[in-house]
C-alpha atoms as a PDB file:
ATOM      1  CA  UNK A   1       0.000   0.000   0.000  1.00  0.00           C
ATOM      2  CA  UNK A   2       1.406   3.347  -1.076  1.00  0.00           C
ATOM      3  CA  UNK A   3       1.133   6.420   0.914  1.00  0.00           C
ATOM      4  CA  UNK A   4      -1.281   9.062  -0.229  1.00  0.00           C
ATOM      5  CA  UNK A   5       1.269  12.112  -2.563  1.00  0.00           C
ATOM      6  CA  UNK A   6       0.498  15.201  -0.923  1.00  0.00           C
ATOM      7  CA  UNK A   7      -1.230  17.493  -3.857  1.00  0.00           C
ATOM      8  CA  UNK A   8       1.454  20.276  -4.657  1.00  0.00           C
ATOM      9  CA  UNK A   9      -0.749  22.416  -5.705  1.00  0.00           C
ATOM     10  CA  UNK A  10      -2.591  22.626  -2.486  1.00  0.00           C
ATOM     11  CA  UNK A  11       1.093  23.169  -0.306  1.00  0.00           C
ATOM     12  CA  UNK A  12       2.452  26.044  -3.291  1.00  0.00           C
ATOM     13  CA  UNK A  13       0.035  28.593  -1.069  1.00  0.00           C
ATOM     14  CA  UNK A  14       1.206  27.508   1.746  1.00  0.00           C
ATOM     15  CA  UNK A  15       4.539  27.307   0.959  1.00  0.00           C
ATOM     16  CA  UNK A  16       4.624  30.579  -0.510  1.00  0.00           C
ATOM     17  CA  UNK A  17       3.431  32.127   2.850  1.00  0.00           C
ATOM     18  CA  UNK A  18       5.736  30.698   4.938  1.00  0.00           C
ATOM     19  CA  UNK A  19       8.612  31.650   2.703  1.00  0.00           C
ATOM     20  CA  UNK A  20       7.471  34.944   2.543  1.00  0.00           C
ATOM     21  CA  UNK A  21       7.079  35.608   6.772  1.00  0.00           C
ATOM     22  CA  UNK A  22      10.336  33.891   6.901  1.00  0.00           C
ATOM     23  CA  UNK A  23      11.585  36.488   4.604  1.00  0.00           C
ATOM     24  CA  UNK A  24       9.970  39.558   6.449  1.00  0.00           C
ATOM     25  CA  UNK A  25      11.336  38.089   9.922  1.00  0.00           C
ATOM     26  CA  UNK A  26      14.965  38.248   8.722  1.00  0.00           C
ATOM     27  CA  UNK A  27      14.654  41.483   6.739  1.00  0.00           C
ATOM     28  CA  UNK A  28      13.018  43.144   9.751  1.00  0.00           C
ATOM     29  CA  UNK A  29      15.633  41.556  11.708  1.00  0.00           C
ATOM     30  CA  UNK A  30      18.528  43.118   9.573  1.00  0.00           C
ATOM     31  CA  UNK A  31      16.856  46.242   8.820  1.00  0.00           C
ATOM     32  CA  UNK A  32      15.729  47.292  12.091  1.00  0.00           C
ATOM     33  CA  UNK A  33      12.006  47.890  10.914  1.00  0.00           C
ATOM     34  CA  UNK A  34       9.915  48.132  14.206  1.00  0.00           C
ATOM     35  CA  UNK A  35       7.428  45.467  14.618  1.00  0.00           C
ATOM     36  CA  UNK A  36       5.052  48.246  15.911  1.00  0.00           C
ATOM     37  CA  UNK A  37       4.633  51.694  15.591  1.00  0.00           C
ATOM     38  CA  UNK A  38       7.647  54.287  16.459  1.00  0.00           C
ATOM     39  CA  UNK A  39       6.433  55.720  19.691  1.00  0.00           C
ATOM     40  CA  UNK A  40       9.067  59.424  19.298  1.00  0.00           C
ATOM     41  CA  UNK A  41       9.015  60.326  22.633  1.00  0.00           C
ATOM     42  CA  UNK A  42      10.915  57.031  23.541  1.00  0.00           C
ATOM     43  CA  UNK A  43      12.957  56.670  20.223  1.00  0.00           C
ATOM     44  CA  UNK A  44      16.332  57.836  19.250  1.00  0.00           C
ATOM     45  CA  UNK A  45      14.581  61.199  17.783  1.00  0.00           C
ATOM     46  CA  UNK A  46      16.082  64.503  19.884  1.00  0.00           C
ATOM     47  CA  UNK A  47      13.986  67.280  20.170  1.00  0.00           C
ATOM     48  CA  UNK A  48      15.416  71.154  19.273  1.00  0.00           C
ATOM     49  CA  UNK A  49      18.411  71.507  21.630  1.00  0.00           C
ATOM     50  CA  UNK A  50      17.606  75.398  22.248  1.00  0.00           C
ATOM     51  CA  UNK A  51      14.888  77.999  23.605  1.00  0.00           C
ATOM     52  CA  UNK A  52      14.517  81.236  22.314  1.00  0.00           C
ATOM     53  CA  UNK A  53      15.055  84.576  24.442  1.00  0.00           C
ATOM     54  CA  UNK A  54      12.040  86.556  23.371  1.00  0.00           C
ATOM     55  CA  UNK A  55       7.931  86.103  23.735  1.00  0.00           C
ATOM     56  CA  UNK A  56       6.322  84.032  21.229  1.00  0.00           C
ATOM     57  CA  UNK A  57       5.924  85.457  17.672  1.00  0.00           C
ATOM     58  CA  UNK A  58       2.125  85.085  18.193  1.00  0.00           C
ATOM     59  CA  UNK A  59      -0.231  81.595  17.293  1.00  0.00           C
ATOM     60  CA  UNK A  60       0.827  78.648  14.856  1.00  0.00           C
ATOM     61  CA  UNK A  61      -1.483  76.494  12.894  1.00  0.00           C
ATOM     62  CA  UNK A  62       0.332  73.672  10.715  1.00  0.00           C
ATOM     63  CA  UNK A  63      -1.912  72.381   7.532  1.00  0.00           C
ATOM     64  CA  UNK A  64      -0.796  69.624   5.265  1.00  0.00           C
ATOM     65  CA  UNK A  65      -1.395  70.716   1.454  1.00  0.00           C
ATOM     66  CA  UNK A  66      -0.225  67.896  -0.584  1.00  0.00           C
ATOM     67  CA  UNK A  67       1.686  64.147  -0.630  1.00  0.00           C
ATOM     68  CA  UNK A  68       3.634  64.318  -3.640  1.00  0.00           C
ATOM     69  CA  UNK A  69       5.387  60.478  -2.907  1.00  0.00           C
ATOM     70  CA  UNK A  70       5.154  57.858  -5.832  1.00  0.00           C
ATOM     71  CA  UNK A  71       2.766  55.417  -4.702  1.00  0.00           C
ATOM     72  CA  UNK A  72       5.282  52.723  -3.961  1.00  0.00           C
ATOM     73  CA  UNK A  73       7.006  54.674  -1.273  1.00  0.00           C
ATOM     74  CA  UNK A  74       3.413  54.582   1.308  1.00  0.00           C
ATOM     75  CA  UNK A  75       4.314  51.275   1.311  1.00  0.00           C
ATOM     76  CA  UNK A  76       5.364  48.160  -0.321  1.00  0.00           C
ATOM     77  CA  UNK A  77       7.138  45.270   0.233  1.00  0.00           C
ATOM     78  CA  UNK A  78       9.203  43.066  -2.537  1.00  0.00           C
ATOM     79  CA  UNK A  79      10.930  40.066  -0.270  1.00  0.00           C
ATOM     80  CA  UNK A  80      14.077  39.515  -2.881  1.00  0.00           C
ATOM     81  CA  UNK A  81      14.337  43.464  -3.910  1.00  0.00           C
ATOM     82  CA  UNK A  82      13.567  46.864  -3.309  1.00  0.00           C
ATOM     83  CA  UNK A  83      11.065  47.275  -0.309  1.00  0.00           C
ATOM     84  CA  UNK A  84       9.773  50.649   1.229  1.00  0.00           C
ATOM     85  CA  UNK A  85       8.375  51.607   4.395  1.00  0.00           C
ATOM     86  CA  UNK A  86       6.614  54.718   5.108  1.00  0.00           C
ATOM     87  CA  UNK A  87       2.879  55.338   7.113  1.00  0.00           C
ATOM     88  CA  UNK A  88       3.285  51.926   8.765  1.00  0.00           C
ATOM     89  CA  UNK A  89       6.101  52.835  10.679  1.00  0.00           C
ATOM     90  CA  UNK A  90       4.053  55.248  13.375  1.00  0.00           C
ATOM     91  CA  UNK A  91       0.329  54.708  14.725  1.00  0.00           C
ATOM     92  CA  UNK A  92      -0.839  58.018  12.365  1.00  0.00           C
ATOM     93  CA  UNK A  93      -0.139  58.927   8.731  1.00  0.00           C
ATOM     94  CA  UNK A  94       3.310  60.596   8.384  1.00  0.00           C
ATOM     95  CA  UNK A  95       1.994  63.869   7.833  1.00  0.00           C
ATOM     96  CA  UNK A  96      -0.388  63.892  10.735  1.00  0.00           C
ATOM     97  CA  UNK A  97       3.045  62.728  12.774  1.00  0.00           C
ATOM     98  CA  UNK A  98       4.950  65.742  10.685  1.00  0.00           C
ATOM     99  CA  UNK A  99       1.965  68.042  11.497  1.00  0.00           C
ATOM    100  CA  UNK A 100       2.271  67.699  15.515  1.00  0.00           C
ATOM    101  CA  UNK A 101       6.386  67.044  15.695  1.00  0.00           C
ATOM    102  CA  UNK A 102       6.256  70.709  14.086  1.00  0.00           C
ATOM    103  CA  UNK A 103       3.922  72.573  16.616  1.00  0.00           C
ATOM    104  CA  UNK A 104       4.947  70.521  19.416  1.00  0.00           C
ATOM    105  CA  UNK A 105       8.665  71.847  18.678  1.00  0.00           C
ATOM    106  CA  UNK A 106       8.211  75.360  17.874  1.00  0.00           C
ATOM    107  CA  UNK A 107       6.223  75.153  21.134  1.00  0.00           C
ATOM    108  CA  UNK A 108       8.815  73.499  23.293  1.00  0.00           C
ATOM    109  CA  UNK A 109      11.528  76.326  21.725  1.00  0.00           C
ATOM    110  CA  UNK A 110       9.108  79.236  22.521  1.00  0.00           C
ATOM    111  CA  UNK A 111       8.937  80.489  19.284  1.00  0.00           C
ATOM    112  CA  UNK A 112       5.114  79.562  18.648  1.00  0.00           C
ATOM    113  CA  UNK A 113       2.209  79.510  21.033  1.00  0.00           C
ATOM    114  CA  UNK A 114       0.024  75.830  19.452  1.00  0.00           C
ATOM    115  CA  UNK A 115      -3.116  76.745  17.203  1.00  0.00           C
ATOM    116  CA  UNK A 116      -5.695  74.241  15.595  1.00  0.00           C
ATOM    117  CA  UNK A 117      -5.368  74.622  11.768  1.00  0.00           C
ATOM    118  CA  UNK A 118      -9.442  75.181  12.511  1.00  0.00           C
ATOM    119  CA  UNK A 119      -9.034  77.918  14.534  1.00  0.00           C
ATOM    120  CA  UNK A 120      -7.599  81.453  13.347  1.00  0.00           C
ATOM    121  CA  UNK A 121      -4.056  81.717  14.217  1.00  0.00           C
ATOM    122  CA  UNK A 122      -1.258  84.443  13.792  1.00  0.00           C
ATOM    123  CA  UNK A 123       1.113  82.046  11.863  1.00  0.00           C
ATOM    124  CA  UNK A 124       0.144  79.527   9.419  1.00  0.00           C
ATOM    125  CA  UNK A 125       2.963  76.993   8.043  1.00  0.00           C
ATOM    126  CA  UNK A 126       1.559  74.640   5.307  1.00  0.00           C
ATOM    127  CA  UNK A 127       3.222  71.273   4.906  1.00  0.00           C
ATOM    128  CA  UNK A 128       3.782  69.474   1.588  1.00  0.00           C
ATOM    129  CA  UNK A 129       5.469  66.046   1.705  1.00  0.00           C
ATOM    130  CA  UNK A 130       7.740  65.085  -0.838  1.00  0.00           C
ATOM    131  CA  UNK A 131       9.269  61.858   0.024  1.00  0.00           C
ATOM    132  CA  UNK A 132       9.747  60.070   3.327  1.00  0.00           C
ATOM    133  CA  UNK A 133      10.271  56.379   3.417  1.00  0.00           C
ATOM    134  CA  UNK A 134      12.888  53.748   4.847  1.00  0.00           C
ATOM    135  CA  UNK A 135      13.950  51.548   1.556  1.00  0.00           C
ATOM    136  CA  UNK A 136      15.709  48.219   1.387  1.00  0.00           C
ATOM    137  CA  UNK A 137      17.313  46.358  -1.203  1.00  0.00           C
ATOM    138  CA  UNK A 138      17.684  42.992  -1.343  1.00  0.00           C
ATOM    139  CA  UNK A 139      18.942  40.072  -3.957  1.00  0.00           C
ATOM    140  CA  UNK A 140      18.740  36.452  -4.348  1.00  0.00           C
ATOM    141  CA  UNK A 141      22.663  36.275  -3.000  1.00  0.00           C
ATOM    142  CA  UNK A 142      21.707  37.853   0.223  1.00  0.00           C
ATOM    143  CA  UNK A 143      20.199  34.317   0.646  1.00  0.00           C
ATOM    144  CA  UNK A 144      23.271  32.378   0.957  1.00  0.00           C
ATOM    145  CA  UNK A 145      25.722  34.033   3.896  1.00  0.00           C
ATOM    146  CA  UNK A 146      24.573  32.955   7.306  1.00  0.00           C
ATOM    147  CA  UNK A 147      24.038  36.684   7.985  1.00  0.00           C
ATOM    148  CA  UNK A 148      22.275  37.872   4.783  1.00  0.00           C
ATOM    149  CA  UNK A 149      22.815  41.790   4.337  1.00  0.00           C
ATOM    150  CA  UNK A 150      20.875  44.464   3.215  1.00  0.00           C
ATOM    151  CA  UNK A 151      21.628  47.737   1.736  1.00  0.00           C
ATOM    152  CA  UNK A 152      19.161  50.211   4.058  1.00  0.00           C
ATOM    153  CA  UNK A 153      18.486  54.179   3.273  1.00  0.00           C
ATOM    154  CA  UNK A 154      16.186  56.468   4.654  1.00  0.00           C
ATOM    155  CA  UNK A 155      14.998  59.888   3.198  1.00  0.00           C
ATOM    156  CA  UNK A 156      12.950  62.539   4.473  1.00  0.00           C
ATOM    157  CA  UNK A 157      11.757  65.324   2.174  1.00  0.00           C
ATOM    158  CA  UNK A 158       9.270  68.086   2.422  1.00  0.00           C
ATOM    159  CA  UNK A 159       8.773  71.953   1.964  1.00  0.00           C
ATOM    160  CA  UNK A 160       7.055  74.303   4.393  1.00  0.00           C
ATOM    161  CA  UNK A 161       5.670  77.844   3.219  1.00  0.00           C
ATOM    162  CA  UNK A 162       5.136  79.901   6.382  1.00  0.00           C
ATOM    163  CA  UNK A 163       2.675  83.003   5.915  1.00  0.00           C
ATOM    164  CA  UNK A 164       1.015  85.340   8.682  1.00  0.00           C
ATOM    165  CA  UNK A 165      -2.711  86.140   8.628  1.00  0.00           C
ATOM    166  CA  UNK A 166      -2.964  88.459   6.237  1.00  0.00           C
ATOM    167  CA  UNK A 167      -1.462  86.454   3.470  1.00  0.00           C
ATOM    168  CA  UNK A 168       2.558  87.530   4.094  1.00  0.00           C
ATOM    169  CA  UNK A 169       5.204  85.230   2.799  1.00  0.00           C
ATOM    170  CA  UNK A 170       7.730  84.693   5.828  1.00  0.00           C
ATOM    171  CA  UNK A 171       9.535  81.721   4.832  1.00  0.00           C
ATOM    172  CA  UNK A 172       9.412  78.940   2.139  1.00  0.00           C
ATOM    173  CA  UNK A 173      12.082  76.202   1.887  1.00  0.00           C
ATOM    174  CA  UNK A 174      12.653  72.734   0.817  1.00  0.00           C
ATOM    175  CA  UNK A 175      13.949  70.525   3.825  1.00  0.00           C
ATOM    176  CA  UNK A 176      15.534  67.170   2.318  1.00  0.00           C
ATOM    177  CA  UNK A 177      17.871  64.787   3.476  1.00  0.00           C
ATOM    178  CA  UNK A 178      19.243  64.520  -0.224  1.00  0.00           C
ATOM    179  CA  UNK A 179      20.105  67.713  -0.668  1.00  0.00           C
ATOM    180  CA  UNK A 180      23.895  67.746  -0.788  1.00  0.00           C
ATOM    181  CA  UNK A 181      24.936  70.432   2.420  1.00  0.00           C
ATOM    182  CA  UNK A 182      22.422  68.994   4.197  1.00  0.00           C
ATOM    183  CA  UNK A 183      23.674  65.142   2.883  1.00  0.00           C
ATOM    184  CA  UNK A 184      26.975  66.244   4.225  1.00  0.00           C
ATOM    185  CA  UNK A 185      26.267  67.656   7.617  1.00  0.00           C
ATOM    186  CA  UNK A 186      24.418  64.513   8.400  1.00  0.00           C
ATOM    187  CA  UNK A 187      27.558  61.740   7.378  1.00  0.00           C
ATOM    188  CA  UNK A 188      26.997  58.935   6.160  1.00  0.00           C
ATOM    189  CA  UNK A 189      23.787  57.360   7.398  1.00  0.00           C
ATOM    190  CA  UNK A 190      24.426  53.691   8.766  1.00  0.00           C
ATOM    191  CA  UNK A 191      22.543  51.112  10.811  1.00  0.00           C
ATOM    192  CA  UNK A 192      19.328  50.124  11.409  1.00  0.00           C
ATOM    193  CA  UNK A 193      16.440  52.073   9.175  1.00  0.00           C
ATOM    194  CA  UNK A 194      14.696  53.498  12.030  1.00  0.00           C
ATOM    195  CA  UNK A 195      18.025  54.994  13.231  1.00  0.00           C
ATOM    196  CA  UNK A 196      18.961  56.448   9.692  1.00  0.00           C
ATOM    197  CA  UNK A 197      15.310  58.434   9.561  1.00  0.00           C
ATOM    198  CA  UNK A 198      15.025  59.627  12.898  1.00  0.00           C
ATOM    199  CA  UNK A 199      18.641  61.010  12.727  1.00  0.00           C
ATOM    200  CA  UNK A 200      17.416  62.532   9.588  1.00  0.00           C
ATOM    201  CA  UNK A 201      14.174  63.990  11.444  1.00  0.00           C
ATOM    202  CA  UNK A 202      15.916  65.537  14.433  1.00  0.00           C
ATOM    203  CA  UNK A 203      18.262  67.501  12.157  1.00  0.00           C
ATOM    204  CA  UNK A 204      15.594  68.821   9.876  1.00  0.00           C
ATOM    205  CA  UNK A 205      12.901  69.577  12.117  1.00  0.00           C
ATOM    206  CA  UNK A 206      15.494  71.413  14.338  1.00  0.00           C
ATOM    207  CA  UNK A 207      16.837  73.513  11.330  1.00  0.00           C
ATOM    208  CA  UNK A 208      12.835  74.011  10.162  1.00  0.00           C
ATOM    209  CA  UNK A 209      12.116  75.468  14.007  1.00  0.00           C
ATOM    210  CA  UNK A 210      14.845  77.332  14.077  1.00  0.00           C
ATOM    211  CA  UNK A 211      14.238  78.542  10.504  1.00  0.00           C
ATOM    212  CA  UNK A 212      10.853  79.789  11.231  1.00  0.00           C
ATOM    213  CA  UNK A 213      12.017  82.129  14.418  1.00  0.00           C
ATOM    214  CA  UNK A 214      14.273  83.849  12.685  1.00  0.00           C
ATOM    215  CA  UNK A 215      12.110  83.746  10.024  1.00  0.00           C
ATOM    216  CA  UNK A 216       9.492  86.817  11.758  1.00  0.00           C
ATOM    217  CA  UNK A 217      12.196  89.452  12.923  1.00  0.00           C
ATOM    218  CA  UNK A 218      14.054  89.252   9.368  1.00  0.00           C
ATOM    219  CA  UNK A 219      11.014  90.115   7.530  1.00  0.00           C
ATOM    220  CA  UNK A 220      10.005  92.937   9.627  1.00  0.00           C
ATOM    221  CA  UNK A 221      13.518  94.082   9.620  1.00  0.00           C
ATOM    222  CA  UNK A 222      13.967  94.075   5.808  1.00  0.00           C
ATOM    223  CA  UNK A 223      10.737  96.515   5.813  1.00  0.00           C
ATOM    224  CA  UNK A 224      12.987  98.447   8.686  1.00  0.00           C
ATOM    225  CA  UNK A 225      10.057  97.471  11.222  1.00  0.00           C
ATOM    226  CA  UNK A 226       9.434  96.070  14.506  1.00  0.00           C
ATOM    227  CA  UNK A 227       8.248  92.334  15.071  1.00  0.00           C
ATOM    228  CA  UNK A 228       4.215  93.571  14.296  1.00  0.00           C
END
């Protein structure tokens, strides 16, 4: 009596799963994605290293206009190539998460009192996201070493227009992590992904805060003014 031949066609489903969750435990092992959402408060992210010696400017309101990234980069995940990681890394959509990192730090600096985009505010900065994702690469030889490797990059990229109530442009600036000075200032980027974009985040969103303070007294003082 023979013993019954298992029906590949049923196991190739199977098999493919398992293969694949075997593949996402050993790239999330090597790439440092977090099994769960980034929580920023207790994460490698610094907040603004400096408070400002004046009053506040006035009220803030922060309003996301647009989310220029390719499709690909909100997410999606090739096991043997190029993979990309984006909203699923925090408990919010990135730009809700950019949103409230922005107000919270001009806040925390002194340079902003917090407004509701709702609610009419002095200051208004409008967000538009360009890129911001954590991307891996890997290849069919990163299959055979004991420890497979993976090349790992992060970028963060976004501009902010900052205008007062009546309509004033104060600032507007690109902020991206690609952008050569700004490439050079941060070194070369190494480790685990999560490390690469939040060392990416605490330099930009330091140089946007900062940016936007000096931002008020510069534009009065080209008109020869005082802060209004």
């Amino acid at each position: 009596m023979t013993s019954p031949v298992p029906n590949s066609k049923k196991l190739l489903p199977w098999c493919s799963q398992a293969l694949g969750l075997c593949f996402m435990l050993v790239l999330g092992a090597c790439t440092g994605i977090p099994s769960g959402p980034i929580d920023l408060n207790n994460s490698s992210y610094e907040s603004p290293r400096f408070k400002v010696d004046h009053p506040a400017w006035g009220s803030l309101a922060v309003r996301f206009v647009r989310d220029s990234r390719p499709g690909w980069e909100l997410g999606f995940h090739n096991y043997l190539k190029e993979s990309y990681y984006s909203d699923e890394l925090f408990d919010l959509p990135v730009p809700v998460v950019l949103k409230r990192i922005i107000l919270r730090e001009a806040q925390a600096v002194g340079s902003f009192t917090p407004s509701q985009e709702k609610l009419e505010s002095k200051y208004l900065a409008e967000l538009t996201l360009r890129h911001f994702y954590i991307r891996t690469d890997r290849n069919l030889l990163d299959l055979i070493p004991i420890l497979p490797t993976t090349k790992v990059s992060a970028v963060v990229d976004f501009d902010i227009k900052l205008i007062d109530q009546d309509g004033r442009l104060f600032l507007q600036k690109n902020y991206s992590s690609t952008d050569p000075l700004r490439a050079k200032k941060l070194g070369e980027l190494s480790g685990p992904g999560v490390d690469q974009l939040l060392t990416i985040m605490t330099a930009l969103i330091a140089e946007l805060v900062q940016d936007m303070d000096q931002a008020v007294p510069k534009f009065w003082a080209e008109l020869g003014l005082p802060v209004q």
